[in-house]
Structures are given as structure tokens and as C-alpha cells.
C-alpha atoms as a PDB file:
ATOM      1  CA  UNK A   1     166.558 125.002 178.993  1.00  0.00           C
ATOM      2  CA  UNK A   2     169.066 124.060 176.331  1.00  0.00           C
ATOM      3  CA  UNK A   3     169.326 122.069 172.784  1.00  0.00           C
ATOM      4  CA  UNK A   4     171.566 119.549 171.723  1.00  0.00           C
ATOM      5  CA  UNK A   5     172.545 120.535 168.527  1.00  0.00           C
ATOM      6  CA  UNK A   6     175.200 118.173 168.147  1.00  0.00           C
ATOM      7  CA  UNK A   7     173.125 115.214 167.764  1.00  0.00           C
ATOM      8  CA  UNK A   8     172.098 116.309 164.010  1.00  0.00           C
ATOM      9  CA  UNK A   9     174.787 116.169 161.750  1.00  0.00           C
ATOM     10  CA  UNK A  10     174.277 120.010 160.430  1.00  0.00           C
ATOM     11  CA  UNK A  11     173.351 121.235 163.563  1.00  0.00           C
ATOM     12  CA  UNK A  12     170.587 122.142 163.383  1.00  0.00           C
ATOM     13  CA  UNK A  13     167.036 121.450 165.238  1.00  0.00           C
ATOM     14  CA  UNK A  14     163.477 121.504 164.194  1.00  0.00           C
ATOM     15  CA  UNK A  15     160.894 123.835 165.494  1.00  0.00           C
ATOM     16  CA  UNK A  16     157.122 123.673 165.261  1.00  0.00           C
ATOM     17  CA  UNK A  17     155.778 127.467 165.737  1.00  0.00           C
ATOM     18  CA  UNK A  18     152.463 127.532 167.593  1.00  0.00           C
ATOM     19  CA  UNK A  19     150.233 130.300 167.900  1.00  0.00           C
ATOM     20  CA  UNK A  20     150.100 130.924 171.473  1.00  0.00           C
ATOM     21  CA  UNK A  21     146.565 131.829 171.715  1.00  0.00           C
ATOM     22  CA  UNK A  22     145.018 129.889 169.484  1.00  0.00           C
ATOM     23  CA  UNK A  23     146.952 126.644 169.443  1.00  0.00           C
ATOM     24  CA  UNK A  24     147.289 126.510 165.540  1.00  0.00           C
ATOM     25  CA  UNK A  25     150.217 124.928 164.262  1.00  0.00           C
ATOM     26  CA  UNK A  26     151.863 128.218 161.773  1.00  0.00           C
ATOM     27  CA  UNK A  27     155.096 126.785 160.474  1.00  0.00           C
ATOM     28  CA  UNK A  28     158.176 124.564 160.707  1.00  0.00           C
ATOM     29  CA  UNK A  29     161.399 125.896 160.687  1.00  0.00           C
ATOM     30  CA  UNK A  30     165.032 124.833 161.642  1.00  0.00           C
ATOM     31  CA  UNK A  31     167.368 126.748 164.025  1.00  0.00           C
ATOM     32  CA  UNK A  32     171.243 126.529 164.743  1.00  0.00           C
ATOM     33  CA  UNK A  33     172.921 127.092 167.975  1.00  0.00           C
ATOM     34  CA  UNK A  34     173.386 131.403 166.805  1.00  0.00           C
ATOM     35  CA  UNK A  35     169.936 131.351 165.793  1.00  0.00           C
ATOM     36  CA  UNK A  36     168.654 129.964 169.073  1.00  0.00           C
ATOM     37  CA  UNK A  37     170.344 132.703 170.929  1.00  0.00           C
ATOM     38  CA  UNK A  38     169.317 135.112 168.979  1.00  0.00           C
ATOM     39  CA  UNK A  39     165.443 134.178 169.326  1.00  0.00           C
ATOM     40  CA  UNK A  40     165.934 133.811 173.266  1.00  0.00           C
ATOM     41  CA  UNK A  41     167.885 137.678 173.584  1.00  0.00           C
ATOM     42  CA  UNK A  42     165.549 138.988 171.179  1.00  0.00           C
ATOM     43  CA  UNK A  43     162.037 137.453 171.714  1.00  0.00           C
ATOM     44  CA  UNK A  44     161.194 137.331 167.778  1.00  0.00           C
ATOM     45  CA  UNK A  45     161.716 134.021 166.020  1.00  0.00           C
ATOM     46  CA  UNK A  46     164.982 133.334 164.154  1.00  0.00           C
ATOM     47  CA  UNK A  47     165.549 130.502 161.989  1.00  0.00           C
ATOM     48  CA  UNK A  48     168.462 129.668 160.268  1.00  0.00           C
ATOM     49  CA  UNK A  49     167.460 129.352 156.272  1.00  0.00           C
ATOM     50  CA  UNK A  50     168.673 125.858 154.454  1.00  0.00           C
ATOM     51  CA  UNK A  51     168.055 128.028 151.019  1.00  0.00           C
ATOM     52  CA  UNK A  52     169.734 130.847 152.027  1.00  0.00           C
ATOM     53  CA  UNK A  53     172.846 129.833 154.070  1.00  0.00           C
ATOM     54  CA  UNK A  54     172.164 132.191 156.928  1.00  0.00           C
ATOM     55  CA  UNK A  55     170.230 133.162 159.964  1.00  0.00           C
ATOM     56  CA  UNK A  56     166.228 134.308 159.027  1.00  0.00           C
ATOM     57  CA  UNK A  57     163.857 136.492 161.678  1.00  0.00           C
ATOM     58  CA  UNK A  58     161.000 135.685 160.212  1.00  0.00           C
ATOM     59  CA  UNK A  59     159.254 139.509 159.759  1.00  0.00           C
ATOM     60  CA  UNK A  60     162.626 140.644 158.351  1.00  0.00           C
ATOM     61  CA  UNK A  61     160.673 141.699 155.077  1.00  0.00           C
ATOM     62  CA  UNK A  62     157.018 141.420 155.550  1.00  0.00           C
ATOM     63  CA  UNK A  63     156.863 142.889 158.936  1.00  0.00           C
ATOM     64  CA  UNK A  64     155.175 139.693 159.884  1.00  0.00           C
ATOM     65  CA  UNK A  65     157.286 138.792 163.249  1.00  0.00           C
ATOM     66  CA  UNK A  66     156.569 136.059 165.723  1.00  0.00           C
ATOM     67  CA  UNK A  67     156.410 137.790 169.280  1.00  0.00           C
ATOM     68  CA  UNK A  68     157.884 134.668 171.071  1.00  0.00           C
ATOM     69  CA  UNK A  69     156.145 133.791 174.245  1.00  0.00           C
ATOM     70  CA  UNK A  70     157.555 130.332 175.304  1.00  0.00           C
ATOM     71  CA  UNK A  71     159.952 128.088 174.292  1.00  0.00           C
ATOM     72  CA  UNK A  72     159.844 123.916 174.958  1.00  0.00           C
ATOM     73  CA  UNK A  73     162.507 121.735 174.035  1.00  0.00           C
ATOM     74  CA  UNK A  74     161.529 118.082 173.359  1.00  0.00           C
ATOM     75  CA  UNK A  75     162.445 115.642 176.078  1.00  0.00           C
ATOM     76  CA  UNK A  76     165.024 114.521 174.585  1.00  0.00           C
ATOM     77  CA  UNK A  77     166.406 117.985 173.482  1.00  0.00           C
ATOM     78  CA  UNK A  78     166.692 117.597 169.629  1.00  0.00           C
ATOM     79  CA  UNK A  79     163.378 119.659 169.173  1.00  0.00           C
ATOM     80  CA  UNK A  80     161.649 122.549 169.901  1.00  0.00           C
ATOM     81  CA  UNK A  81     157.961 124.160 169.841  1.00  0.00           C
ATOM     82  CA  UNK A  82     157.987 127.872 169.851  1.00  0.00           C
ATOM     83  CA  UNK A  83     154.760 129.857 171.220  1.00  0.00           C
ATOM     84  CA  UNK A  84     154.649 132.728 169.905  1.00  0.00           C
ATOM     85  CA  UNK A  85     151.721 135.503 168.981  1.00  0.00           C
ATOM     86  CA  UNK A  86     152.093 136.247 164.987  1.00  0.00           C
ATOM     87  CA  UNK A  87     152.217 140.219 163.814  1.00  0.00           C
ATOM     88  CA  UNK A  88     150.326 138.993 160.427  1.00  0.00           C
ATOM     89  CA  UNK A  89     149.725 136.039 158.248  1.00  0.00           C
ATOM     90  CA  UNK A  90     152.651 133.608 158.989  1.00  0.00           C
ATOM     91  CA  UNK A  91     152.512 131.760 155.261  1.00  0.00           C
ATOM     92  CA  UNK A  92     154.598 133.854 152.375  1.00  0.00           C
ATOM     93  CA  UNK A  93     151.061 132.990 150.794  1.00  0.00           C
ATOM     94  CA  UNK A  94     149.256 135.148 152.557  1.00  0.00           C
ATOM     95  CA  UNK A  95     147.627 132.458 154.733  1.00  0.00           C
ATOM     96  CA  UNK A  96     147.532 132.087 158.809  1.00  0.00           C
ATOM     97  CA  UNK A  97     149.407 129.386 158.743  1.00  0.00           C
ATOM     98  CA  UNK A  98     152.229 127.240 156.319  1.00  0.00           C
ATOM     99  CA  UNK A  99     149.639 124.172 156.165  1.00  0.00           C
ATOM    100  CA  UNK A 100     146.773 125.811 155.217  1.00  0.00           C
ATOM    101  CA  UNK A 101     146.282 125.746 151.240  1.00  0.00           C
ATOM    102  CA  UNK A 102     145.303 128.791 149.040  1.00  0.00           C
ATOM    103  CA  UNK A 103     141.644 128.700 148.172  1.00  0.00           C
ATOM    104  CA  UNK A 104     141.081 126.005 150.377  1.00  0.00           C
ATOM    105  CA  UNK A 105     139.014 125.858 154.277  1.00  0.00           C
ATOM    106  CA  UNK A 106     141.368 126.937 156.673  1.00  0.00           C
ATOM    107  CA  UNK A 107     142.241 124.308 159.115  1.00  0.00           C
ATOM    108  CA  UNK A 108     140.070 124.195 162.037  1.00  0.00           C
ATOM    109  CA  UNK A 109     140.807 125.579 165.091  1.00  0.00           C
ATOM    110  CA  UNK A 110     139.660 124.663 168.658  1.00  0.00           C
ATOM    111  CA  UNK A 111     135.979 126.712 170.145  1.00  0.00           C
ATOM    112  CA  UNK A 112     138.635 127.978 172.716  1.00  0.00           C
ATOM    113  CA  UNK A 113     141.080 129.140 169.703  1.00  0.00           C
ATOM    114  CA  UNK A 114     138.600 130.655 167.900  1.00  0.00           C
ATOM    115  CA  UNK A 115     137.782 132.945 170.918  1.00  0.00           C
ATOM    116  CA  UNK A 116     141.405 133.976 171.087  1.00  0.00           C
ATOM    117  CA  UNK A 117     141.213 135.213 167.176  1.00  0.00           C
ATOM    118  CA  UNK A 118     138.222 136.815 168.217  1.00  0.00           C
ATOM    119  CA  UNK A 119     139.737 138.035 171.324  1.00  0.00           C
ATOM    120  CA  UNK A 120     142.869 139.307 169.568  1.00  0.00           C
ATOM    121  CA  UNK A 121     140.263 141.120 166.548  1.00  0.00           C
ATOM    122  CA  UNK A 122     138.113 142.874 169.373  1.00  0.00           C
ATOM    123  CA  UNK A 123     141.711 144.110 170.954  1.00  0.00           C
ATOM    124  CA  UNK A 124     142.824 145.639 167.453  1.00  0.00           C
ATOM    125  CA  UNK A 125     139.532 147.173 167.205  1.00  0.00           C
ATOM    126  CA  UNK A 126     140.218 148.873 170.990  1.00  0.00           C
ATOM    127  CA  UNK A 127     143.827 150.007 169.594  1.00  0.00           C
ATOM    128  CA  UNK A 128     143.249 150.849 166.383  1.00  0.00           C
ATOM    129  CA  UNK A 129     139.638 151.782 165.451  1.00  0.00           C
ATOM    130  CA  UNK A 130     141.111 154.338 162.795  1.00  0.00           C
ATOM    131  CA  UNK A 131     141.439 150.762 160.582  1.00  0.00           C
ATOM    132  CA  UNK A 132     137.835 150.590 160.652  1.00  0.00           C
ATOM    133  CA  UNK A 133     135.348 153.348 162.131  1.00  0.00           C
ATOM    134  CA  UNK A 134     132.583 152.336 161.061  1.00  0.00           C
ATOM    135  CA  UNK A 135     133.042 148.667 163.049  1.00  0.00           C
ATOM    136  CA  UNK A 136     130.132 147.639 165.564  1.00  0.00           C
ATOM    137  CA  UNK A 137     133.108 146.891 168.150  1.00  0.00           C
ATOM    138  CA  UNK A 138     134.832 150.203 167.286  1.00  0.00           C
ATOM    139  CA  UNK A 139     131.171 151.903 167.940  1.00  0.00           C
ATOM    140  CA  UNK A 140     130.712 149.657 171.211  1.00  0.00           C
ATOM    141  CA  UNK A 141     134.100 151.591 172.799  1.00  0.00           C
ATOM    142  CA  UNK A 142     133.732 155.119 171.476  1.00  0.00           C
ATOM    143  CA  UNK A 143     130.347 154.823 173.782  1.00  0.00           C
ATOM    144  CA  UNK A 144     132.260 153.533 176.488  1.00  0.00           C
ATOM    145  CA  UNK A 145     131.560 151.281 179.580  1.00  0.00           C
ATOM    146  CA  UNK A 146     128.328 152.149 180.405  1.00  0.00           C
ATOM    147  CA  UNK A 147     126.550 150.603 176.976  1.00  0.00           C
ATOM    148  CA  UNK A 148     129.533 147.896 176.758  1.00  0.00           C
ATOM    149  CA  UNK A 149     128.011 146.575 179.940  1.00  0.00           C
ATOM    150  CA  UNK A 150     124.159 147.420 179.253  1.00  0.00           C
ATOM    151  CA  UNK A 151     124.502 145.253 176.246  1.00  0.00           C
ATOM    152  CA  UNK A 152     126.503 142.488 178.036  1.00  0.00           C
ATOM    153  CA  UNK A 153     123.097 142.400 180.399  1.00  0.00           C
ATOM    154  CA  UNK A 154     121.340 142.386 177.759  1.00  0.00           C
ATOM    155  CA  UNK A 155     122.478 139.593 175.982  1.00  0.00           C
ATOM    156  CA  UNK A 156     122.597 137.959 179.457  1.00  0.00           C
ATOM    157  CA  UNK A 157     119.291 138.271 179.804  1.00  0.00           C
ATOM    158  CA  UNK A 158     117.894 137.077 176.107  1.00  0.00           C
ATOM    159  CA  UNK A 159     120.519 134.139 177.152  1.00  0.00           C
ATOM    160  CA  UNK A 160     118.840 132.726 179.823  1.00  0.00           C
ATOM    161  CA  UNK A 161     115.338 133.461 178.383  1.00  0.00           C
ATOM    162  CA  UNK A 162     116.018 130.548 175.809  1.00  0.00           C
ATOM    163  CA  UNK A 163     117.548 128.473 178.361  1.00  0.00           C
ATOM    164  CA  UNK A 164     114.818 128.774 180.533  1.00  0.00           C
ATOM    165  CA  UNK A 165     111.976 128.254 177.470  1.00  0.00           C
ATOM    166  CA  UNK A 166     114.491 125.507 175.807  1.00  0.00           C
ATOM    167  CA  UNK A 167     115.118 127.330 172.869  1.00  0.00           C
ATOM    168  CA  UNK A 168     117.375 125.330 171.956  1.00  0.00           C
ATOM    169  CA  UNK A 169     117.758 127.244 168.042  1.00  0.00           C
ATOM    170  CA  UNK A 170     118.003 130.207 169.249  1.00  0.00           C
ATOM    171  CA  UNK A 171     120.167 129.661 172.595  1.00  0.00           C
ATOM    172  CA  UNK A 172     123.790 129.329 170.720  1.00  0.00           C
ATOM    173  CA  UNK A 173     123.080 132.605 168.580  1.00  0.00           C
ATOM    174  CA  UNK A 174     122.177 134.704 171.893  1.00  0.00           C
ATOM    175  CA  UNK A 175     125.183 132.789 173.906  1.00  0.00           C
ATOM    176  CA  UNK A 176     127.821 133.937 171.153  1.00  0.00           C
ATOM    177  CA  UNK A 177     125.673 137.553 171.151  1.00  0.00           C
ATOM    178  CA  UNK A 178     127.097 137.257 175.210  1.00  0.00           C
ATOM    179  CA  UNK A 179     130.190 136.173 174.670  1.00  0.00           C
ATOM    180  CA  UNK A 180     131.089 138.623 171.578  1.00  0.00           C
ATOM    181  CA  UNK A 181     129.623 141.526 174.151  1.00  0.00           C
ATOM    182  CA  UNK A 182     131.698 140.278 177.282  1.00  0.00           C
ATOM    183  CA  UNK A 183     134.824 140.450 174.970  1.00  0.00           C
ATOM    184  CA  UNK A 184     134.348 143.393 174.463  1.00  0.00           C
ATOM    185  CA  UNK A 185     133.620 144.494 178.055  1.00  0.00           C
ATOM    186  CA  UNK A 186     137.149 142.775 179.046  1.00  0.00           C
ATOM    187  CA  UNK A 187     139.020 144.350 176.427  1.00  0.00           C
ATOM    188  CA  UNK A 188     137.602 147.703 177.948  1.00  0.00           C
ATOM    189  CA  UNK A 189     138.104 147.148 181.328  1.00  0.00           C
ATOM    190  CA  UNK A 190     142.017 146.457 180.638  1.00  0.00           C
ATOM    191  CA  UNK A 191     141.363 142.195 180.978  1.00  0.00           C
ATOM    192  CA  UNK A 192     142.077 139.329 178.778  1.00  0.00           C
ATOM    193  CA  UNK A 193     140.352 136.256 178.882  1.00  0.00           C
ATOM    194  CA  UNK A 194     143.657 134.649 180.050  1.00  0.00           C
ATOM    195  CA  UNK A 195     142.899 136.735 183.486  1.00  0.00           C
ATOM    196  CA  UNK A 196     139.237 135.454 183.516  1.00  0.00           C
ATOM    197  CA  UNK A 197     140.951 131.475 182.868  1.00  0.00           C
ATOM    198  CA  UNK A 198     143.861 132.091 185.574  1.00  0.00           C
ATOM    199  CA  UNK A 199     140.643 132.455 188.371  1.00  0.00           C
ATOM    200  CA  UNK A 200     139.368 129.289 187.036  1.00  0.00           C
ATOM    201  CA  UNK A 201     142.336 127.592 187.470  1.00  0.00           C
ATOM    202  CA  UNK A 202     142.793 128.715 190.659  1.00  0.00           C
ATOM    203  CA  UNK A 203     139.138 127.590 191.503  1.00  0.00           C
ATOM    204  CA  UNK A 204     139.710 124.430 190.029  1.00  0.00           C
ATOM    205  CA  UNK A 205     143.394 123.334 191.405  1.00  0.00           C
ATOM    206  CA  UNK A 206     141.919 124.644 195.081  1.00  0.00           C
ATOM    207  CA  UNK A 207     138.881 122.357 194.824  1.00  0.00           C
ATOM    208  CA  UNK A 208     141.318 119.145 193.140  1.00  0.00           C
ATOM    209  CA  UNK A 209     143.159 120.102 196.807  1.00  0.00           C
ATOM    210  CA  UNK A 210     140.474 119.589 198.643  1.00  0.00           C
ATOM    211  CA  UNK A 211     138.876 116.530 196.871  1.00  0.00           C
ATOM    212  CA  UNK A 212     142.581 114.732 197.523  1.00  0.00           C
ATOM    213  CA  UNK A 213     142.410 115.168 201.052  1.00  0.00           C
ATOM    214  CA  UNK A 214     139.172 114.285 201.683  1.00  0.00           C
END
């Protein structure tokens, strides 16, 4: 996995930061040959600064690091997207990401990236629930498993009562009362929903198998 930072004439290569879990597009940024190392060895994103003349991790100041977790060159190598899970807002601004604009909608995110921001919210509340005691998720684990899972029935149960009648006003609010709870029961249990997604891949590539050779 390399670069080839000698086809630009200052050497250096553009990189599109991508929040891993979400898929939203934070920032652009442009790295040298030093910086590149130094964001592999270190697994928080370096950039080397036009403005400033030297290398950047950008954090350095705010706190706000990028917590690589993959890096893609282009196919031709003069190009680079970053995956990485942001400490904080990424924008100087204050804002998720570098293209949103203050005051503004925030730029949409995919149903499946807006579970990851809620994923990531219901973890914090698990870690930290000193930032916010008085949270309905923080409540949910002081009571522990036992409730976390009665509710998740619960809602399970209300779910497929408006299935069943074809409620179809009130079936998305009790299907996101299900998914919030089940969340919530994964972040207890020690899961993500990355673990529950791996089984479905695995599901899914066995049975693509098995439709090839038949």
C-alpha cells in the first residue's frame, strides 16, 4: 500500500477523510511522504498544512483527532481516502463535517449512518453516563440487562402488533422504539452492530455460494 508522491509537483497527495461508521465525507486534506508515515505509525491523521509550512495531526489543539481505521489509495496511487472514527466535530466551525455550513441542515446521511451516530451516542452514554445522568439510555444501563431486554420484547411485541393490524402510522415509530432498545441491549452485552452485520455477511456470501453452484 504505497503513494506516489512524485507525480505532483509539491509532493503532495489529496485525502478525502470519511467517517468510518457513518460514511460522511468530514474533510479534505493534503499529505506529504513524512506525513503519510506518520499517520500509518501513529493511527491519528496527519496532514501536512499548505498555510502553515509543516506537518498538522489534526486534534493537535482541539483534541478533536481522527482515530484512523483504514487507509485506500486511489488506483492509480495519487490519492487517498482515510476512514477514520472522529474524537469531536471535525470542522474548526464547530460542525461534523468541513462541508456542512453554519446554520444550515446538515448534510444527510445514509438510514445505515444514522444508526452508527446513534450507535456511537448510546456507546458514550454506556462509558460515560456522568455527562448526562439523567439520560433515558443512561437509566436503561444503571438497571441493567434484565429491563434492557424486557423493553427490547416489548417493543418487539408493539412492533409486530402494527404489522400484523397494518398500522402502517404507527409501525415506523414502534420499529425505531425496537431498534433504539436493541442498541442499547448490544452496547450492554459488549456487541456492536458491526458484529450483528459480519453474521449477515456471512449468511449472505454462504447462500451467493450456494446459488453459484447450483
Amino acid at each position: 500500500m504505497q503513494l506516489d508522491f512524485q507525480k505532483m509537483s509539491d509532493g503532495l497527495v489529496p485525502a478525502v477523510v470519511q467517517d468510518a461508521a457513518t460514511g460522511q465525507v468530514l474533510m479534505l486534506g493534503y499529505v506529504n511522504e513524512e506525513a503519510w508515515e506518520k499517520t500509518r505509525q501513529e493511527g491519528r491523521v496527519t496532514f501536512f498544512s499548505r498555510s502553515k509550512g509543516r506537518l498538522w495531526t489534526k486534534g493537535e489543539t482541539s483534541g478533536n483527532y481522527l482515530r484512523v481505521v483504514s487507509l485506500h489509495p486511489d488506483c492509480d496511487s495519487d490519492a487517498l481516502l482515510i476512514r477514520a472514527i472522529p474524537d469531536g466535530p471535525t470542522c474548526h466551525r464547530g460542525t461534523t463535517s468541513c462541508f456542512e455550513q453554519p446554520g444550515q441542515l446538515a448534510l444527510p446521511v445514509a438510514p445505515v449512518g444514522f444508526l452508527a451516530e446513534l450507535e456511537r451516542l448510546v456507546q458514550r452514554r454506556h462509558q460515560h453516563p456522568e455527562e448526562d445522568p439523567n439520560s433515558y439510555t443512561a437509566s436503561l444501563f444503571r438497571k441493567g440487562m434484565p429491563k434492557i431486554a424486557q423493553k427490547v420484547g416489548e417493543e418487539a411485541v408493539e412492533t409486530v402488533i402494527d404489522a400484523v393490524a397494518g398500522n402502517r402510522e404507527g409501525l415506523p415509530g414502534e420499529a425505531a422504539d425496537l431498534l433504539y432498545h436493541l442498541l442499547v441491549l448490544l452496547t450492554a452485552a459488549g456487541l456492536q452492530l458491526d458484529d450483528v452485520v459480519a453474521v449477515l455477511r456471512q449468511r449472505h456470501s454462504t447462500i451467493s455460494a450456494g446459488q453459484r453452484r447450483e
